[in-house]
PDB file of N, CA and C in Angstrom:
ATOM      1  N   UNK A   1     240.479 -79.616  45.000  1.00  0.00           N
ATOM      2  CA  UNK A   1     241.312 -80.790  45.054  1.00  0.00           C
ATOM      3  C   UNK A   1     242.585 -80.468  45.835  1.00  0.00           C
ATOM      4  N   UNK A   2     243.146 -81.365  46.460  1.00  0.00           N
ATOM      5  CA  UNK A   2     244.258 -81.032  47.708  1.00  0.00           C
ATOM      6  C   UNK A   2     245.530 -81.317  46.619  1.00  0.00           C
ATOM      7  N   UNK A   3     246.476 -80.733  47.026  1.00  0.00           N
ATOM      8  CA  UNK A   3     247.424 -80.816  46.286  1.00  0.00           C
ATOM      9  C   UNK A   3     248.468 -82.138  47.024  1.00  0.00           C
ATOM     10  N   UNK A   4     248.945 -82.837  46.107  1.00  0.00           N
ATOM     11  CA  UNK A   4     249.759 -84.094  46.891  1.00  0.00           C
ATOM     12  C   UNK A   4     250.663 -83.431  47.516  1.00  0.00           C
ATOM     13  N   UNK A   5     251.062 -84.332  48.600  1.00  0.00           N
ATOM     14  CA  UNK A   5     252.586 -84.123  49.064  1.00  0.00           C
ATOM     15  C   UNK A   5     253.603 -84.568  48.355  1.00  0.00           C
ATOM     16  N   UNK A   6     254.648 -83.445  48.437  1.00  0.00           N
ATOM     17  CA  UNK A   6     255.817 -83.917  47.437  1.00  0.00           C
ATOM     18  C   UNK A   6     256.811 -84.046  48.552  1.00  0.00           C
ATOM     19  N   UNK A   7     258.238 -84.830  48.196  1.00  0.00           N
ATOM     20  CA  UNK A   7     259.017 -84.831  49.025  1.00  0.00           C
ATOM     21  C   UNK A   7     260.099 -84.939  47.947  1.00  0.00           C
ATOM     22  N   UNK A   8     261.088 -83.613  48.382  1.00  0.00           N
ATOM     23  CA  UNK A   8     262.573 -83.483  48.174  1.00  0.00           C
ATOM     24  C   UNK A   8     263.280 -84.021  48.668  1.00  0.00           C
ATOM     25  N   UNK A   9     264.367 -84.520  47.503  1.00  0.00           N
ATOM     26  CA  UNK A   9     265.748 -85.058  47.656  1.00  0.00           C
ATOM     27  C   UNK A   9     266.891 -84.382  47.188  1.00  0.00           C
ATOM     28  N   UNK A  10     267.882 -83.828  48.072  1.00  0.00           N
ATOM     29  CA  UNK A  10     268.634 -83.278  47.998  1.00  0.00           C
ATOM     30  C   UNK A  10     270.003 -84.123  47.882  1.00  0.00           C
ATOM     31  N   UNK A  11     270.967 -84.080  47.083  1.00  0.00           N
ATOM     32  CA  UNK A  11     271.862 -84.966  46.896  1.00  0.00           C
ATOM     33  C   UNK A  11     273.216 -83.905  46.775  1.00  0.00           C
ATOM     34  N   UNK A  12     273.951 -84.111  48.094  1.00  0.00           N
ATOM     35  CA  UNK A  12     275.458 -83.194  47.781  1.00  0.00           C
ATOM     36  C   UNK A  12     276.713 -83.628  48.157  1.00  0.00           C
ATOM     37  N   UNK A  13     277.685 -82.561  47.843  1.00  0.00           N
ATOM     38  CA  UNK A  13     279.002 -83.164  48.664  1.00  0.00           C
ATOM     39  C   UNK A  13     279.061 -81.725  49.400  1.00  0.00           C
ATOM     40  N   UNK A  14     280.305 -81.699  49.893  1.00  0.00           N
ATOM     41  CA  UNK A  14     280.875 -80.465  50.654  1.00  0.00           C
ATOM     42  C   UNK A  14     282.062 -80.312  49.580  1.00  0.00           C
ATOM     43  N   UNK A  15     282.186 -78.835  50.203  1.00  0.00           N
ATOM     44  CA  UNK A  15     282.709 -78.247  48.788  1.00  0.00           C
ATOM     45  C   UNK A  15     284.578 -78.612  49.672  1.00  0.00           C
ATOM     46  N   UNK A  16     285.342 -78.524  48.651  1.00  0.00           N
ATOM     47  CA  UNK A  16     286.933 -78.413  49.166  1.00  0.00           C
ATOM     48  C   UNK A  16     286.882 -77.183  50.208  1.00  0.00           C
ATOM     49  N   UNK A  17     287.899 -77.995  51.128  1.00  0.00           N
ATOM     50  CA  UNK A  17     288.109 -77.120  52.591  1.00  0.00           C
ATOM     51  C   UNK A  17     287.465 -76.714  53.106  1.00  0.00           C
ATOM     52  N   UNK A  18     286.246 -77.222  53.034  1.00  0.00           N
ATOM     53  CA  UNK A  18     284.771 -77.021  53.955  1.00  0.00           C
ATOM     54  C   UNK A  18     285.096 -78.300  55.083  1.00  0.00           C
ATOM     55  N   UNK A  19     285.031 -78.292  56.324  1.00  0.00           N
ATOM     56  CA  UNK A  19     285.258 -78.653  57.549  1.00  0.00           C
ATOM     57  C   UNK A  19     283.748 -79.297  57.954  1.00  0.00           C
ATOM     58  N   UNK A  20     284.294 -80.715  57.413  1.00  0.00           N
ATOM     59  CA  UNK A  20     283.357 -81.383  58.230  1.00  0.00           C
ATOM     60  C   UNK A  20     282.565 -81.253  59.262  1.00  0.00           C
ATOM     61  N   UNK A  21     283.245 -81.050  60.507  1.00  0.00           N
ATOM     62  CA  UNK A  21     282.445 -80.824  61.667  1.00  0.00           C
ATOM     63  C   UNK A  21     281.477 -79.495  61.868  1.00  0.00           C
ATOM     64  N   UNK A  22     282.847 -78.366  60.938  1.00  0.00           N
ATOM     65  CA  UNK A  22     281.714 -77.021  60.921  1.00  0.00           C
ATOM     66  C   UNK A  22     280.144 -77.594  59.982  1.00  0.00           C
ATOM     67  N   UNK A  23     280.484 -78.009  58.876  1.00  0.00           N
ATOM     68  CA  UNK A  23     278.961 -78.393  58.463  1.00  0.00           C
ATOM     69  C   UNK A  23     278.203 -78.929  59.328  1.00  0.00           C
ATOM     70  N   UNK A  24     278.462 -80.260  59.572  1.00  0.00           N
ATOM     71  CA  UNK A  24     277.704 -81.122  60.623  1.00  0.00           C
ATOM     72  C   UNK A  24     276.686 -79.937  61.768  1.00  0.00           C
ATOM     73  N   UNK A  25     277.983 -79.082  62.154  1.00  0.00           N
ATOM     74  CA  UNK A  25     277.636 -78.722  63.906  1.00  0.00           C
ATOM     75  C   UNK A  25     276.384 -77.421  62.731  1.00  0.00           C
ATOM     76  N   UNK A  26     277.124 -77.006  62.053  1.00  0.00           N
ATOM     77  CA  UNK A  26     275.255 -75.630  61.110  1.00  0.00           C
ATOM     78  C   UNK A  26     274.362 -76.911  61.065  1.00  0.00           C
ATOM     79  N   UNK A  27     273.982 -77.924  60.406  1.00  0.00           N
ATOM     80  CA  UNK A  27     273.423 -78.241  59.436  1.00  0.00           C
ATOM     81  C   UNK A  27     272.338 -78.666  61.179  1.00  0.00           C
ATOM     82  N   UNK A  28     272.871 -79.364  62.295  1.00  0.00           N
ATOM     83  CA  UNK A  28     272.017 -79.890  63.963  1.00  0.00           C
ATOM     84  C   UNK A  28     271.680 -78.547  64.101  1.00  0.00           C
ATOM     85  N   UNK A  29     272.201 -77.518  64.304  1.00  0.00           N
ATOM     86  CA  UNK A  29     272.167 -76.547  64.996  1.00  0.00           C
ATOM     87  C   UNK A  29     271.165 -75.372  64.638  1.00  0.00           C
ATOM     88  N   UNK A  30     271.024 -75.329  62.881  1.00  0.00           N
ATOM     89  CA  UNK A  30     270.897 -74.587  62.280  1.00  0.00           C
ATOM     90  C   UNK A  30     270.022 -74.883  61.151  1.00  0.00           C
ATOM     91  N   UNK A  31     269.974 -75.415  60.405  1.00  0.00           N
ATOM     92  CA  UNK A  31     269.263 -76.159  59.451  1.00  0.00           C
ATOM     93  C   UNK A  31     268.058 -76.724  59.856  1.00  0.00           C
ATOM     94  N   UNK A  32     268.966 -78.046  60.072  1.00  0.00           N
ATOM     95  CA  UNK A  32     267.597 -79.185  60.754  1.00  0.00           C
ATOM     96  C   UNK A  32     266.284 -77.941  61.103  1.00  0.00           C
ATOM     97  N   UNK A  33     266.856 -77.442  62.433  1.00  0.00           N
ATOM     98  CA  UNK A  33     265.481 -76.784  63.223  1.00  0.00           C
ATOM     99  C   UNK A  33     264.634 -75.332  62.517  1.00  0.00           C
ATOM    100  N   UNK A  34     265.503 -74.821  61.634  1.00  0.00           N
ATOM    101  CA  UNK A  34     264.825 -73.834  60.691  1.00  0.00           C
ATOM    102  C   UNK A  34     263.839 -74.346  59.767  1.00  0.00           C
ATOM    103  N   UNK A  35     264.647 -75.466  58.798  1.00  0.00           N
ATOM    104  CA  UNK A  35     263.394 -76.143  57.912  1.00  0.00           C
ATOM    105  C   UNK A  35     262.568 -76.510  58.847  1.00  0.00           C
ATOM    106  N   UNK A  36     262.572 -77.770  59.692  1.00  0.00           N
ATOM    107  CA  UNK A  36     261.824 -78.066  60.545  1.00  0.00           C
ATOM    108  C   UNK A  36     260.364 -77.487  60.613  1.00  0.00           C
ATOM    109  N   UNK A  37     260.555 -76.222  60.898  1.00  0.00           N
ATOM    110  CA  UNK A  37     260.027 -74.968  61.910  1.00  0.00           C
ATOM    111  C   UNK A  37     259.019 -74.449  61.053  1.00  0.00           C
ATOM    112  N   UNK A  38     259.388 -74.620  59.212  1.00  0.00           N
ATOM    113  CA  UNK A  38     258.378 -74.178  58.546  1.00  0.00           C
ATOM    114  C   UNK A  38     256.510 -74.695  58.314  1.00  0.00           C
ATOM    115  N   UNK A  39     255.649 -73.690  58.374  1.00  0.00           N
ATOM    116  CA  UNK A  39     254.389 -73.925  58.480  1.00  0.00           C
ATOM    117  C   UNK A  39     254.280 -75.573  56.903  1.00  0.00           C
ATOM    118  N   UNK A  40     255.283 -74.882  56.085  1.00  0.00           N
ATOM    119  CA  UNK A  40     255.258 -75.865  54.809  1.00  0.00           C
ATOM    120  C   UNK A  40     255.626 -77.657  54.948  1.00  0.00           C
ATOM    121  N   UNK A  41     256.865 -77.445  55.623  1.00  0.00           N
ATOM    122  CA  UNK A  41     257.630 -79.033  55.906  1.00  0.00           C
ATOM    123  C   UNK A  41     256.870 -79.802  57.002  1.00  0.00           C
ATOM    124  N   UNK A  42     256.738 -80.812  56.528  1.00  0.00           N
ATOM    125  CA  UNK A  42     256.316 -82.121  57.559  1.00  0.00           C
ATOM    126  C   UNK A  42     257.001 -82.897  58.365  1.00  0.00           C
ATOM    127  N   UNK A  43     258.421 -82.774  57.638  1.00  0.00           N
ATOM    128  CA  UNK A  43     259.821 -83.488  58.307  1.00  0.00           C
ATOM    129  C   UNK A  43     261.014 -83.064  57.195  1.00  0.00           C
ATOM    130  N   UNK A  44     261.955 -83.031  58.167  1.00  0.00           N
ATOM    131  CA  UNK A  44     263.187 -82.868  57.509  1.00  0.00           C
ATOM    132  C   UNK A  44     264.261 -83.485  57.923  1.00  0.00           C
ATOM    133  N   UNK A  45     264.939 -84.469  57.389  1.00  0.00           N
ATOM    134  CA  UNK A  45     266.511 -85.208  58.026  1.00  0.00           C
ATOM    135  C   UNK A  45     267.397 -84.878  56.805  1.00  0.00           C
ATOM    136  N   UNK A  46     268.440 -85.204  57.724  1.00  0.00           N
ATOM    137  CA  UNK A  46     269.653 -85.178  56.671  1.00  0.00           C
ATOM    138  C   UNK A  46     270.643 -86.459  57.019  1.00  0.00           C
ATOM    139  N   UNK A  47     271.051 -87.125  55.960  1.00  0.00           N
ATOM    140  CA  UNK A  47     271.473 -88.426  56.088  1.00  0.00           C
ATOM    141  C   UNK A  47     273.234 -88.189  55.222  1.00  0.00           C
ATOM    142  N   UNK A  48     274.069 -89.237  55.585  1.00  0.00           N
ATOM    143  CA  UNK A  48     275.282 -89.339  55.293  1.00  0.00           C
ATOM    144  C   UNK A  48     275.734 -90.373  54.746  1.00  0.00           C
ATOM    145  N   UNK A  49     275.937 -90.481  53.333  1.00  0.00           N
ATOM    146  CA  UNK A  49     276.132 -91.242  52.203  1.00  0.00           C
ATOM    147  C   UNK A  49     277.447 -92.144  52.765  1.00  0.00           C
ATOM    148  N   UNK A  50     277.443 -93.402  52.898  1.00  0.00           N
ATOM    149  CA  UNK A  50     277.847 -94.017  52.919  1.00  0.00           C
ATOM    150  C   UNK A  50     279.020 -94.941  52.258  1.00  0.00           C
ATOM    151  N   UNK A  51     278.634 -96.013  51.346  1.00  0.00           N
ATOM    152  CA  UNK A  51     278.817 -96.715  50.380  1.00  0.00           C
ATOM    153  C   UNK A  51     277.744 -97.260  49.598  1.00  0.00           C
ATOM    154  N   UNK A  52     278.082 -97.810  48.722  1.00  0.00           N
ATOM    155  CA  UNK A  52     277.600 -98.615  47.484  1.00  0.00           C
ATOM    156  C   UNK A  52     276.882 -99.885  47.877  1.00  0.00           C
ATOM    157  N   UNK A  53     275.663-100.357  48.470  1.00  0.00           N
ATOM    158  CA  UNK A  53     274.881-100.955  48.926  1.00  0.00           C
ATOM    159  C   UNK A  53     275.780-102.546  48.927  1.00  0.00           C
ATOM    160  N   UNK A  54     276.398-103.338  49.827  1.00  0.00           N
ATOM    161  CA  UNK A  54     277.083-104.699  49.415  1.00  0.00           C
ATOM    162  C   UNK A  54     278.346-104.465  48.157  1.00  0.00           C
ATOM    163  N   UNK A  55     279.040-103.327  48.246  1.00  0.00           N
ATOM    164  CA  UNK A  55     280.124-102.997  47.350  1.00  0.00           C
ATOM    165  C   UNK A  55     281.311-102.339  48.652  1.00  0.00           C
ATOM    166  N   UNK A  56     282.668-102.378  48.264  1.00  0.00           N
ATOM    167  CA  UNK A  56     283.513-101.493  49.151  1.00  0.00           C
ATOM    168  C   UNK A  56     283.239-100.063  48.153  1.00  0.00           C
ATOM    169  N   UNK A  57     282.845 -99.393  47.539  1.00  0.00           N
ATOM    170  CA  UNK A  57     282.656 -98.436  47.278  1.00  0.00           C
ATOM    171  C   UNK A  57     281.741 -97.123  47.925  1.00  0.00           C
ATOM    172  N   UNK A  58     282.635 -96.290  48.080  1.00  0.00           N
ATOM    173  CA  UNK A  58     282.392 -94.806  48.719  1.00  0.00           C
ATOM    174  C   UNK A  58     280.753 -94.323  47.487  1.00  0.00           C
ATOM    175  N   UNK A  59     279.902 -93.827  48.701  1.00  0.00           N
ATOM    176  CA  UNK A  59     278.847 -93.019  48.204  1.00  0.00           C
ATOM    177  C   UNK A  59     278.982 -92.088  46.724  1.00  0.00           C
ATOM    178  N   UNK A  60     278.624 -91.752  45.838  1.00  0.00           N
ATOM    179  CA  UNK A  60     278.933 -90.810  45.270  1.00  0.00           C
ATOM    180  C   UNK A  60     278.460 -89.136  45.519  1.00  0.00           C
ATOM    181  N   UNK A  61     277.743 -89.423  46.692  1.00  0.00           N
ATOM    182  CA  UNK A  61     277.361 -88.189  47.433  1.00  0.00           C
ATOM    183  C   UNK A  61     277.464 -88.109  49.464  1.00  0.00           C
ATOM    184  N   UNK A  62     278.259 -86.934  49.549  1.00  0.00           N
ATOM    185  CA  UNK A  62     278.651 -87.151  51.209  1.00  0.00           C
ATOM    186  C   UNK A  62     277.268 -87.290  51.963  1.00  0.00           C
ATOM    187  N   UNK A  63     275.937 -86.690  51.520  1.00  0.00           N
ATOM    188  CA  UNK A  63     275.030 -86.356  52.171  1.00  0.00           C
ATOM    189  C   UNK A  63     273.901 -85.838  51.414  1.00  0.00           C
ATOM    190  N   UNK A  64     272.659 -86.485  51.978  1.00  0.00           N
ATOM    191  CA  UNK A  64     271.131 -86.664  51.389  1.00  0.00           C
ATOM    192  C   UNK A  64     270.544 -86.058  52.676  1.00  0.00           C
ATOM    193  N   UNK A  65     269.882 -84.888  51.795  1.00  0.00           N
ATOM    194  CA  UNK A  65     268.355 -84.696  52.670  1.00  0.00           C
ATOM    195  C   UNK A  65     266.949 -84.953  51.645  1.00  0.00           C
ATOM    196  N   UNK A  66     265.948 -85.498  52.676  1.00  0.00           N
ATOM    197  CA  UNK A  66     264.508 -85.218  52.604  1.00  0.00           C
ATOM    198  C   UNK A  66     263.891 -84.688  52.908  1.00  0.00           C
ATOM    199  N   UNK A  67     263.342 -83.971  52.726  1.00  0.00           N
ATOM    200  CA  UNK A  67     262.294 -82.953  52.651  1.00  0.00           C
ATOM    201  C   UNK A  67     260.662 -83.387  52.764  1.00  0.00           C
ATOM    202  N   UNK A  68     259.960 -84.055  53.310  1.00  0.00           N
ATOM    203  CA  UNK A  68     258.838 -84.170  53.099  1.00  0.00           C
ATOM    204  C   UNK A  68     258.261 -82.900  53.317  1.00  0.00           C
ATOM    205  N   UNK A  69     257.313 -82.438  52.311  1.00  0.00           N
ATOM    206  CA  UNK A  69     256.720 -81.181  51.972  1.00  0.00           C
ATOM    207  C   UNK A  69     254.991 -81.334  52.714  1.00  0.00           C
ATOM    208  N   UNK A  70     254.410 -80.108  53.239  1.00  0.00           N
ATOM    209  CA  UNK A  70     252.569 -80.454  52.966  1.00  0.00           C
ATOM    210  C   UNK A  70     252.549 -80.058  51.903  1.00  0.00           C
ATOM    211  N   UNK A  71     253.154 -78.953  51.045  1.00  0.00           N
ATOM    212  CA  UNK A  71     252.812 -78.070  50.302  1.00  0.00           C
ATOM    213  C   UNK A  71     253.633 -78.032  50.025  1.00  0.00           C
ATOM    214  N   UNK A  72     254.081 -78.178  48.026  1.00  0.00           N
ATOM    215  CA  UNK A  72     255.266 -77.285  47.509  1.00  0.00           C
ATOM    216  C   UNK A  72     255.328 -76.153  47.036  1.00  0.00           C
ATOM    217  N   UNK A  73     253.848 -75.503  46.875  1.00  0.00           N
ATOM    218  CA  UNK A  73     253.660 -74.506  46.765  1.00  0.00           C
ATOM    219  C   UNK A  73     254.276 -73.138  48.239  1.00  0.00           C
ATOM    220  N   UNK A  74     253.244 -73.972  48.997  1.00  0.00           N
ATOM    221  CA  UNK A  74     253.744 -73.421  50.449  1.00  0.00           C
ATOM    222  C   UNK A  74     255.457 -73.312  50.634  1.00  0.00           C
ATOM    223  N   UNK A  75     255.900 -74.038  50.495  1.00  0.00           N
ATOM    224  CA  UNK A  75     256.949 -74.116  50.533  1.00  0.00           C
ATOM    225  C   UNK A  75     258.207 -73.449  50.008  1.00  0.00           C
ATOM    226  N   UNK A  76     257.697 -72.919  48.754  1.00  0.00           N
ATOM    227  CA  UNK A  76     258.573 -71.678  47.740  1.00  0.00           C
ATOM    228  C   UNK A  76     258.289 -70.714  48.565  1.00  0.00           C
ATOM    229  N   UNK A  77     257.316 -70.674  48.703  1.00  0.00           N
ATOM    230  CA  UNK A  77     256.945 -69.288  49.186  1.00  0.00           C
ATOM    231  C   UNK A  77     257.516 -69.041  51.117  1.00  0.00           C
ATOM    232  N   UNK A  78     256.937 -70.039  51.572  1.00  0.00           N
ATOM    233  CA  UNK A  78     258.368 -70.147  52.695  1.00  0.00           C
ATOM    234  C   UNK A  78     260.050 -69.864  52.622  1.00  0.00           C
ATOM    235  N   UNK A  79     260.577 -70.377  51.648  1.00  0.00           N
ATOM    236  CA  UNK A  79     261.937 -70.061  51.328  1.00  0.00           C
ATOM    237  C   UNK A  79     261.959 -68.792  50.900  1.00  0.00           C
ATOM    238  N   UNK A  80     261.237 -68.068  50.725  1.00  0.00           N
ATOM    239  CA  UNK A  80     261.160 -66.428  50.297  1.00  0.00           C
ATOM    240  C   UNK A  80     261.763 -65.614  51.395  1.00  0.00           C
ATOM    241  N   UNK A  81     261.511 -65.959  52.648  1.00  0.00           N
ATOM    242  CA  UNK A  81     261.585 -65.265  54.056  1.00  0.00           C
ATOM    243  C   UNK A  81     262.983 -64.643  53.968  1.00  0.00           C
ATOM    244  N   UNK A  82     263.450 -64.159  54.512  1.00  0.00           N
ATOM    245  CA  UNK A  82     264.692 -63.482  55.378  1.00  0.00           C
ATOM    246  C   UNK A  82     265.337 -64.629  55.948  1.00  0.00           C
ATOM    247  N   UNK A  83     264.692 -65.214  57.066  1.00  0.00           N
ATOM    248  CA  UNK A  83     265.872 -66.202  57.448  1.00  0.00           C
ATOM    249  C   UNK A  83     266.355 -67.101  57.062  1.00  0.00           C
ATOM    250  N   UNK A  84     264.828 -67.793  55.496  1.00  0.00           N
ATOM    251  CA  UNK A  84     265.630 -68.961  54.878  1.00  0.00           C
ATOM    252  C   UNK A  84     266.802 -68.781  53.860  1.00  0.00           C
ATOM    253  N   UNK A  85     266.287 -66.978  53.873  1.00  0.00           N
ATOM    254  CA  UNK A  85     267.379 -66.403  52.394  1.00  0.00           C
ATOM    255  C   UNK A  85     268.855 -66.984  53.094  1.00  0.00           C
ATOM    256  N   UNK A  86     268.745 -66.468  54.287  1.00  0.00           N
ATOM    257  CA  UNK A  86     270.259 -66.987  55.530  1.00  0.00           C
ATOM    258  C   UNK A  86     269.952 -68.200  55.040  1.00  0.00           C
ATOM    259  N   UNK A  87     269.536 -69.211  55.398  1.00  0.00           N
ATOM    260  CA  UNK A  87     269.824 -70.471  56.187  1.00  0.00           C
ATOM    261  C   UNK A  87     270.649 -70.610  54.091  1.00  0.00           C
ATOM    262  N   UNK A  88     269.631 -70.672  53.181  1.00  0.00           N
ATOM    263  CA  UNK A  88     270.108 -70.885  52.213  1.00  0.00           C
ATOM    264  C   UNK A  88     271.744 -70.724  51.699  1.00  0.00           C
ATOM    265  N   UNK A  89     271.682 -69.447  51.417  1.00  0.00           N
ATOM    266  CA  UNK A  89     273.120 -68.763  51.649  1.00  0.00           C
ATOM    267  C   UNK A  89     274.266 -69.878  52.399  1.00  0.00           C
ATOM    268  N   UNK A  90     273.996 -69.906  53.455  1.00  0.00           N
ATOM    269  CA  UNK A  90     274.856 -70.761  54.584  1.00  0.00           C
ATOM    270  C   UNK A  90     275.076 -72.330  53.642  1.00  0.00           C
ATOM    271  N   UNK A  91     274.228 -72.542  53.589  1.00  0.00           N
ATOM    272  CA  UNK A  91     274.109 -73.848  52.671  1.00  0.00           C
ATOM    273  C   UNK A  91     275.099 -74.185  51.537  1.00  0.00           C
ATOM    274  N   UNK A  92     274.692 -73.049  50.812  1.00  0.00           N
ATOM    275  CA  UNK A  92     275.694 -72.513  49.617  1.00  0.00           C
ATOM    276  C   UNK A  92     277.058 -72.640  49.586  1.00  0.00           C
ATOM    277  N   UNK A  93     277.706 -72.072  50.925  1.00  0.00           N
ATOM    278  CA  UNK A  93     278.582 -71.677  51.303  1.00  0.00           C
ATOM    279  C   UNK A  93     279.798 -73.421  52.080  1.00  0.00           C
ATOM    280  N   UNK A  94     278.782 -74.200  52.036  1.00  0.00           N
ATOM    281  CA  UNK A  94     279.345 -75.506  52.548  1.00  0.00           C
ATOM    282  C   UNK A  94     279.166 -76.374  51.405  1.00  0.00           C
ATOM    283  N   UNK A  95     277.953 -76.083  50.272  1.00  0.00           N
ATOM    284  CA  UNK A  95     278.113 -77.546  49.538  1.00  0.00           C
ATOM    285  C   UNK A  95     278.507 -77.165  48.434  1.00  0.00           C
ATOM    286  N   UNK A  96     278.746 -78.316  47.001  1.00  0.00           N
ATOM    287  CA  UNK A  96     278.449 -77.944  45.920  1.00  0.00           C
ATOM    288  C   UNK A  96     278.028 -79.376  45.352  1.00  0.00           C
ATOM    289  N   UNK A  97     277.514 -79.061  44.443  1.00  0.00           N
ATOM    290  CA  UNK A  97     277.123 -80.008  43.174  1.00  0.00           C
ATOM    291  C   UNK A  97     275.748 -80.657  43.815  1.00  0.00           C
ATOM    292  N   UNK A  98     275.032 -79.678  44.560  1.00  0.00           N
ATOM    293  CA  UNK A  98     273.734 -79.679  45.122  1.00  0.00           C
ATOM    294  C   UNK A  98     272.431 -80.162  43.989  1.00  0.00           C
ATOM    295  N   UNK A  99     272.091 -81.683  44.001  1.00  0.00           N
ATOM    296  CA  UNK A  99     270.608 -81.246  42.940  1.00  0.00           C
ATOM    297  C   UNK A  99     269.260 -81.513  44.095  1.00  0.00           C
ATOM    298  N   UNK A 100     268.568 -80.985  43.554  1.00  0.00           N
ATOM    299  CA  UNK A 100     267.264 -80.503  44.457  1.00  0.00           C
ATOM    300  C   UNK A 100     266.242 -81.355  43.393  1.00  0.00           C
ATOM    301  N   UNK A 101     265.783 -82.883  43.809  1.00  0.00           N
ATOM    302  CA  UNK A 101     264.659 -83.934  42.948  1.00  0.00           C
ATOM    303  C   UNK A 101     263.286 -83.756  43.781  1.00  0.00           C
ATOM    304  N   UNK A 102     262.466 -83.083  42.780  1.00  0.00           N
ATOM    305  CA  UNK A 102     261.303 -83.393  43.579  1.00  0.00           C
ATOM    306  C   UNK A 102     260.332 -84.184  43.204  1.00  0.00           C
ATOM    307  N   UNK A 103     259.712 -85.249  44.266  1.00  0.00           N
ATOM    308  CA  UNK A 103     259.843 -86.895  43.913  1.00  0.00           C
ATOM    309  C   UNK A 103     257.948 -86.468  44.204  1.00  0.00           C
ATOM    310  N   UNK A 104     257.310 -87.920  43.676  1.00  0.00           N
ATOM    311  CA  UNK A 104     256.069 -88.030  44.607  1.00  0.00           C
ATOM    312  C   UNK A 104     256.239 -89.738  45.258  1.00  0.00           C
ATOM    313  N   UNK A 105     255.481 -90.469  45.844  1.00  0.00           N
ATOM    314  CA  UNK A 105     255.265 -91.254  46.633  1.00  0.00           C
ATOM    315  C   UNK A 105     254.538 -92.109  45.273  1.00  0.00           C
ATOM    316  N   UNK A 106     255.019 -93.232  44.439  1.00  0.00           N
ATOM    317  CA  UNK A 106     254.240 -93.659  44.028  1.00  0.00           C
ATOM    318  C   UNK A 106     252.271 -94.639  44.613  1.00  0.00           C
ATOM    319  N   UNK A 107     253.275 -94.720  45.816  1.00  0.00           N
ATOM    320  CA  UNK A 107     251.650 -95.390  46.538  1.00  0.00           C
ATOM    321  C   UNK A 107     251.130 -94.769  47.252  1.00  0.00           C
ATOM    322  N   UNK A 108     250.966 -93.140  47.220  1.00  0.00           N
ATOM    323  CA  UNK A 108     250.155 -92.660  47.724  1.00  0.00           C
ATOM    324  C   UNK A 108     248.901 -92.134  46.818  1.00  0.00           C
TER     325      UNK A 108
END
């Protein structure tokens, strides 16, 4: 039996005196194309929280990624590597209050 695809949601802010643009310019530069790149991921974006859907209210998170997975199995085991240990780390180092939801597709 094939295992479903799962897809992660990542929900964060940037941590105090973390520099906008430095995140931004890792996350194009650096991120994006590493996950990307894995045999595991199907797609990866990262999106920028906005507001409160028809409210003047600020996002309660600066920035959402998805993760569509083939494999979440594959996928742990991808983040095992050397460079994701980096890319991770780096990550670390710009956000906090990071939660990691892993969702399924109800209509699939």
């Amino acid at each position: 039996m094939n295992e479903q695809a799962t897809t992660l949601i990542v929900f964060f802010n940037l941590k105090e005196g973390v520099s906008e643009s430095d995140y931004l310019q890792w996350a194009q530069n650096i991120d994006l194309p590493t996950v990307n790149a894995l045999n595991s991921v199907a797609s990866f974006d990262v999106y920028k929280g906005l507001s409160i859907l028809s409210q003047d209210t600020p996002s309660p998170y600066q920035y959402f990624e998805v993760i569509n997975l083939k494999s979440e199995a594959a996928f742990l085991d991808d983040i095992q590597s050397e460079v994701m240990a980096k890319v991770i780390e780096q990550f670390q180092t710009f956000t906090k209050d990071a939660s990691f939801i892993s969702t399924q597709n109800i209509a699939a």
